[in-house]
Protein backbone atom coordinates (compact mmCIF):
# COMPACT_ATOMS: atom_id res chain seq x y z
CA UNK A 1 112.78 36.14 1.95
CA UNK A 2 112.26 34.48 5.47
CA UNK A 3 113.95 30.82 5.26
CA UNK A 4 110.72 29.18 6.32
CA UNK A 5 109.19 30.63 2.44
CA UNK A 6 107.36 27.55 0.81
CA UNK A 7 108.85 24.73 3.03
CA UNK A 8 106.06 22.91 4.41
CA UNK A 9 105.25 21.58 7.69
CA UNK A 10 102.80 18.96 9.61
CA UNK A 11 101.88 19.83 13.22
CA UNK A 12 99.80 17.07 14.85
CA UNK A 13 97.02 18.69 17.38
CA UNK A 14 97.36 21.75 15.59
CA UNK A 15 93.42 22.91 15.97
CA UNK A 16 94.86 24.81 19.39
CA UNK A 17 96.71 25.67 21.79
CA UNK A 18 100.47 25.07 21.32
CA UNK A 19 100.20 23.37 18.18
CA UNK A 20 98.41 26.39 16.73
CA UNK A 21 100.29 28.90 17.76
CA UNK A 22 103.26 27.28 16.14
CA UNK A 23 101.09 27.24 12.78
CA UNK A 24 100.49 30.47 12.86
CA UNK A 25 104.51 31.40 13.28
CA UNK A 26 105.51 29.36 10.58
CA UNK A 27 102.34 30.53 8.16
CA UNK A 28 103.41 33.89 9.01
CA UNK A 29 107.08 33.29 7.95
CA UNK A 30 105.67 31.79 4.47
CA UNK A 31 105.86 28.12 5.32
CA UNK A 32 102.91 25.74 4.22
CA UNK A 33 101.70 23.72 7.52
CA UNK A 34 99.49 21.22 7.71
CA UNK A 35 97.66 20.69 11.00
CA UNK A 36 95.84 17.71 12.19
CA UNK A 37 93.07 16.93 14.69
CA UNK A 38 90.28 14.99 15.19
CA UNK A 39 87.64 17.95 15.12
CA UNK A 40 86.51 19.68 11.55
CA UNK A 41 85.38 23.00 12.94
CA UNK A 42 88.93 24.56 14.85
CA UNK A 43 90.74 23.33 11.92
CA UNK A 44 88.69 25.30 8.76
CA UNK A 45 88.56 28.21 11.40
CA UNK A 46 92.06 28.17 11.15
CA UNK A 47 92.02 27.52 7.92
CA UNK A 48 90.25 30.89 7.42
CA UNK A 49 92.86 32.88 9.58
CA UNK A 50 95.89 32.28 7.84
CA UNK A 51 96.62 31.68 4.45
CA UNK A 52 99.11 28.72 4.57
CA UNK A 53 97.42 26.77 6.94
CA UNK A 54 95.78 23.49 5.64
CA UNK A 55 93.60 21.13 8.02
CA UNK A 56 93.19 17.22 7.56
CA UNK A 57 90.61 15.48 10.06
CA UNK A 58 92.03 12.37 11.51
CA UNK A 59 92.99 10.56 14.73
CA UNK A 60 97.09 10.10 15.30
CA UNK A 61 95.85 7.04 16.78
CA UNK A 62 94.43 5.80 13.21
CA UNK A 63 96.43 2.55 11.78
CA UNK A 64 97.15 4.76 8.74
CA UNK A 65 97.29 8.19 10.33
CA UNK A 66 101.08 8.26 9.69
CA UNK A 67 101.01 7.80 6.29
CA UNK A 68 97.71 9.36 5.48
CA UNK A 69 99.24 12.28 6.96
CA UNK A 70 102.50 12.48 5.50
CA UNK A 71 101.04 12.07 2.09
CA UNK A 72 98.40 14.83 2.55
CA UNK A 73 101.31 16.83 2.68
CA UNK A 74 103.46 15.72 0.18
CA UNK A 75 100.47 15.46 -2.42
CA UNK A 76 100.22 19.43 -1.88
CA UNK A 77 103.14 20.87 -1.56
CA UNK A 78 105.96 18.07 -3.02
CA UNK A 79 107.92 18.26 -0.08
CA UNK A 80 108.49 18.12 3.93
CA UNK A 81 110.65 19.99 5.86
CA UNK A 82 109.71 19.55 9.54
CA UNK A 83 107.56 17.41 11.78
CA UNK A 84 106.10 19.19 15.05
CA UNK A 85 104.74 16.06 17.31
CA UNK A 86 102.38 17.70 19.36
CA UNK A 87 99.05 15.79 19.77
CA UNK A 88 98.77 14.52 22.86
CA UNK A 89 96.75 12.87 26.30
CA UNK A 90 97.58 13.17 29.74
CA UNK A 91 95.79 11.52 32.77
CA UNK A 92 95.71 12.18 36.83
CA UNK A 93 96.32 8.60 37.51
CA UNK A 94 97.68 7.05 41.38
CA UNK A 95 99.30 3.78 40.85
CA UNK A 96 96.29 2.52 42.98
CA UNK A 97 93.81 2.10 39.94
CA UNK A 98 95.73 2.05 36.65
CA UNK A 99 94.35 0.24 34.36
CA UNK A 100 95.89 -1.92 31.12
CA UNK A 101 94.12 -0.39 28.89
CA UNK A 102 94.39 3.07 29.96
CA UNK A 103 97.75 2.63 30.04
CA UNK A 104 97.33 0.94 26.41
CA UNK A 105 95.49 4.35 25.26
CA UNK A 106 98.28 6.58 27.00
CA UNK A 107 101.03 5.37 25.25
CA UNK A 108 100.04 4.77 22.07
CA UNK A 109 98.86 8.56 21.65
CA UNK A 110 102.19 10.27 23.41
CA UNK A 111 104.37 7.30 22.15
CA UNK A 112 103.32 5.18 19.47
CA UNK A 113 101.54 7.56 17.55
CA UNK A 114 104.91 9.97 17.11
CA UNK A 115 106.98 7.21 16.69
CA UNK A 116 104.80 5.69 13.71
CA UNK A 117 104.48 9.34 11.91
CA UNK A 118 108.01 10.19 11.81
CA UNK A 119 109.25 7.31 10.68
CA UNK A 120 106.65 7.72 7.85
CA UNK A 121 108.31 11.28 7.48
CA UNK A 122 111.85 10.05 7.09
CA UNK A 123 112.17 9.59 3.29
CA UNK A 124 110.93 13.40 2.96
CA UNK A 125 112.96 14.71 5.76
CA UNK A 126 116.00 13.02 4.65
CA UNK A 127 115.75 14.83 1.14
CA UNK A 128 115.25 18.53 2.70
CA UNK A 129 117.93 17.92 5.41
CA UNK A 130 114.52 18.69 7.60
CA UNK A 131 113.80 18.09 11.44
CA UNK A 132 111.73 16.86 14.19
CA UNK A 133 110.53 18.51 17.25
CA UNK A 134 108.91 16.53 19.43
CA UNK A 135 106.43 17.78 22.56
CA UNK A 136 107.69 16.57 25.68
CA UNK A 137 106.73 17.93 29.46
CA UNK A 138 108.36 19.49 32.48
CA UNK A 139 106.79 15.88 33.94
CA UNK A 140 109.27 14.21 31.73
CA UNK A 141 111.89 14.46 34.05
CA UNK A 142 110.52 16.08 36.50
CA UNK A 143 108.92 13.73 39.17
CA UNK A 144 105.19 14.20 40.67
CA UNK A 145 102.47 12.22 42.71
CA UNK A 146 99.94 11.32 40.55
CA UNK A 147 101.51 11.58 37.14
CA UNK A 148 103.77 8.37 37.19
CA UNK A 149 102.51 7.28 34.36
CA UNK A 150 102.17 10.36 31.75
CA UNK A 151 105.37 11.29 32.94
CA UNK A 152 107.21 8.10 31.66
CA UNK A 153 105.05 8.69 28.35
CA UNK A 154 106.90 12.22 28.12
CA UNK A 155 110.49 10.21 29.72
CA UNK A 156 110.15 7.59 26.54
CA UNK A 157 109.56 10.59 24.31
CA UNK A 158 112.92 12.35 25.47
CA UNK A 159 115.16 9.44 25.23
CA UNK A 160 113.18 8.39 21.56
CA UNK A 161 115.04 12.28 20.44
CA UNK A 162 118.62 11.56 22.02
CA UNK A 163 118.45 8.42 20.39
CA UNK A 164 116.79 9.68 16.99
CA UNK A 165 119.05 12.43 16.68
CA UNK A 166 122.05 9.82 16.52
CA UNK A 167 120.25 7.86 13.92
CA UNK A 168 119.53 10.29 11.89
CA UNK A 169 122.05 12.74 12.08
CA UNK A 170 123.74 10.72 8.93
CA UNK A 171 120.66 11.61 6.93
CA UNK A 172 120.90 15.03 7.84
CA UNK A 173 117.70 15.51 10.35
CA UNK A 174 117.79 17.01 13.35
CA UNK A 175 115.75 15.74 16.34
CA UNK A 176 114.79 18.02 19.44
CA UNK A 177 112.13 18.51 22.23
CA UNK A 178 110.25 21.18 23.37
CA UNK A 179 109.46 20.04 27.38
CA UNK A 180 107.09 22.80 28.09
CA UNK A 181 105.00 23.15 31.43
CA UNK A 182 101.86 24.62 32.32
CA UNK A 183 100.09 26.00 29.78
CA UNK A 184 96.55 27.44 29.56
CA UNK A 185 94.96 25.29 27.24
CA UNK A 186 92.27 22.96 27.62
CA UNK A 187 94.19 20.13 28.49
CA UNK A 188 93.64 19.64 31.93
CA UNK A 189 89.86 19.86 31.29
CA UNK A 190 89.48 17.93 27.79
CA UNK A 191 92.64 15.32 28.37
CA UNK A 192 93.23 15.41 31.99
CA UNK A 193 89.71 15.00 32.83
CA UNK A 194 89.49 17.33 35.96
CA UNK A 195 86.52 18.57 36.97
CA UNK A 196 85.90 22.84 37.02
CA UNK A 197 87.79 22.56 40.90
CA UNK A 198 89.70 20.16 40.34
CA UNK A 199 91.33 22.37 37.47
CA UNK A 200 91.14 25.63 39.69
CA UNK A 201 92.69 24.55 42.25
CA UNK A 202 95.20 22.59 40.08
CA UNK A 203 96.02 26.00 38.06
CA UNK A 204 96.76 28.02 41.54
CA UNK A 205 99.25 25.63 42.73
CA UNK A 206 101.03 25.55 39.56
CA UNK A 207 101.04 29.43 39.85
CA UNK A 208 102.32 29.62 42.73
CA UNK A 209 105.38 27.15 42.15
CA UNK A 210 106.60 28.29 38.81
CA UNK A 211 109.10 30.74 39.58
CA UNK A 212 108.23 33.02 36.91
CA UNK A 213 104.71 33.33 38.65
CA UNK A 214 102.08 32.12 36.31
CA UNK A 215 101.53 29.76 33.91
CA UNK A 216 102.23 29.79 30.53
CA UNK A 217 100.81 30.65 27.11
CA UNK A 218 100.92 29.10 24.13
CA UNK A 219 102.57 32.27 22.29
CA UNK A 220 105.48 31.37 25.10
CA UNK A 221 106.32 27.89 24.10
CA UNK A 222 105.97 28.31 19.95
CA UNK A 223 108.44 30.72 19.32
CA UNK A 224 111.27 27.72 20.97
CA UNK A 225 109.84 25.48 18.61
CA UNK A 226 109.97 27.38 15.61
CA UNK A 227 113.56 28.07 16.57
CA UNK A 228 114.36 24.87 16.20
CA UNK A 229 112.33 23.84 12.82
CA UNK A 230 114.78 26.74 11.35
CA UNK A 231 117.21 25.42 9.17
CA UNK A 232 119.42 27.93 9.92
CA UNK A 233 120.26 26.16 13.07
CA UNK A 234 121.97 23.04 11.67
CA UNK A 235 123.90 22.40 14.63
CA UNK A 236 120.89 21.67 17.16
CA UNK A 237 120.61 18.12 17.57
CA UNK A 238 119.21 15.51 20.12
CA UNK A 239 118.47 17.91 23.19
CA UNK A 240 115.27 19.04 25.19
CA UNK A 241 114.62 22.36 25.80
CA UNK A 242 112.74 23.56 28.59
CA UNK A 243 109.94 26.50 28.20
CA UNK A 244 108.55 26.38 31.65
CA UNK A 245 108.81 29.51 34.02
CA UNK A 246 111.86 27.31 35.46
CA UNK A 247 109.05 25.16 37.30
CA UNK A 248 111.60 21.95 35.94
CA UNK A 249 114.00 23.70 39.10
CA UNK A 250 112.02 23.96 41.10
């Protein structure tokens, strides 16, 4: 029997791209995972996939997202074993221009919003000796024009699961990141807002500076966070791990 059999899972932004292909991983193992997103449709398609995928329609963003969320899950399956903080924004923004509130609606959706659900998750995780992987970015700590400000929303999510892990390591969760880098999804379209050229040419620079030469998938960054949801790995606590093509040396 795999170890992931009947433990159950939430995956925020799980509808696509890296948060799906982590559902699928764990569904495939036998876990339970329930994914969340803001649009109906991706979510009962992959519903219809994979048995062991549930959806629930809502915005992280919500007042009571986190504990709408976490008790979805609990009133199905009695339990929680791991928390997968993907959903996300990102913006394209020069110091010249930023704005309070856009700054407002960054952070709360790469900072508050994680924050806010796994603290709703801790009585659960704390009774399956479970764990948190949070989605950080190669723009966490690595620097870039233009990014200044989703950056420090990815920095504030690394240091949140250095310091989490010591909190929690009494309780028995682990806390890690997954800082991955260029991925084809549609994030720079649908959260960075670039325009068809702006994302072309945006996608052959990145190309051409990850050393691995291309960018990524999401079937390359899953697999690392699966890895560290298992609970085999007990000893994997409070550290980010990289799944970039080696773009963060760059």
């Amino acid at each position: 029997m795999s170890r992931f059999a009947k433990k159950a899972f939430i995956i925020t932004g799980g509808g696509a791209g890296i948060g799906l292909a982590t559902a699928r991983l764990l569904a495939q193992s036998g876990a339970n995972v329930l994914i969340t997103g803001r649009r109906e449709e991706p979510l009962r398609a992959a519903e219809r996939e994979m048995p062991g995928i549930s959806g629930l329609v809502i915005d992280a963003t919500e007042p009571d997202a986190p504990e709408r969320t976490v008790k979805t899950a609990i009133d199905r399956w009695g339990r929680l074993d791991g928390l997968v903080n993907n959903a996300g924004g990102g913006v394209v923004q020069p110091l010249e221009g930023a704005t309070q509130s856009g700054i407002a609606e960054l952070f709360t959706i790469n900072v508050s919003a994680p924050v806010l659900l796994a603290a709703a998750s801790l009585p659960y995780l704390a009774q399956s000796k479970g764990a948190i992987v949070n989605l950080s970015s190669t723009f966490g700590s690595k620097a870039a024009a233009h990014l200044g400000l989703y950056g420090a929303s990815k920095a504030a999510i690394e240091h949140l699961t250095r310091c989490w892990a010591l909190e929690l390591a009494p309780k028995g969760i682990r806390v890690n990141a997954v800082a991955p880098g260029p991925v084809e999804t549609a994030f720079l379209r649908e959260r960075m807002k670039l325009t068809a050229e702006q994302e072309a040419a945006v996608k052959q620079q990145e190309s051409e500076t990850i050393p691995m030469g291309r960018r990524g998938v999401p079937e390359d960054v899953a697999p690392s966070i699966v890895h560290l949801l298992d609970p085999a790995h007990t000893w994997i606590t409070g550290q980010v791990f990289g799944v970039d093509g080696g773009l963060v040396i760059r």
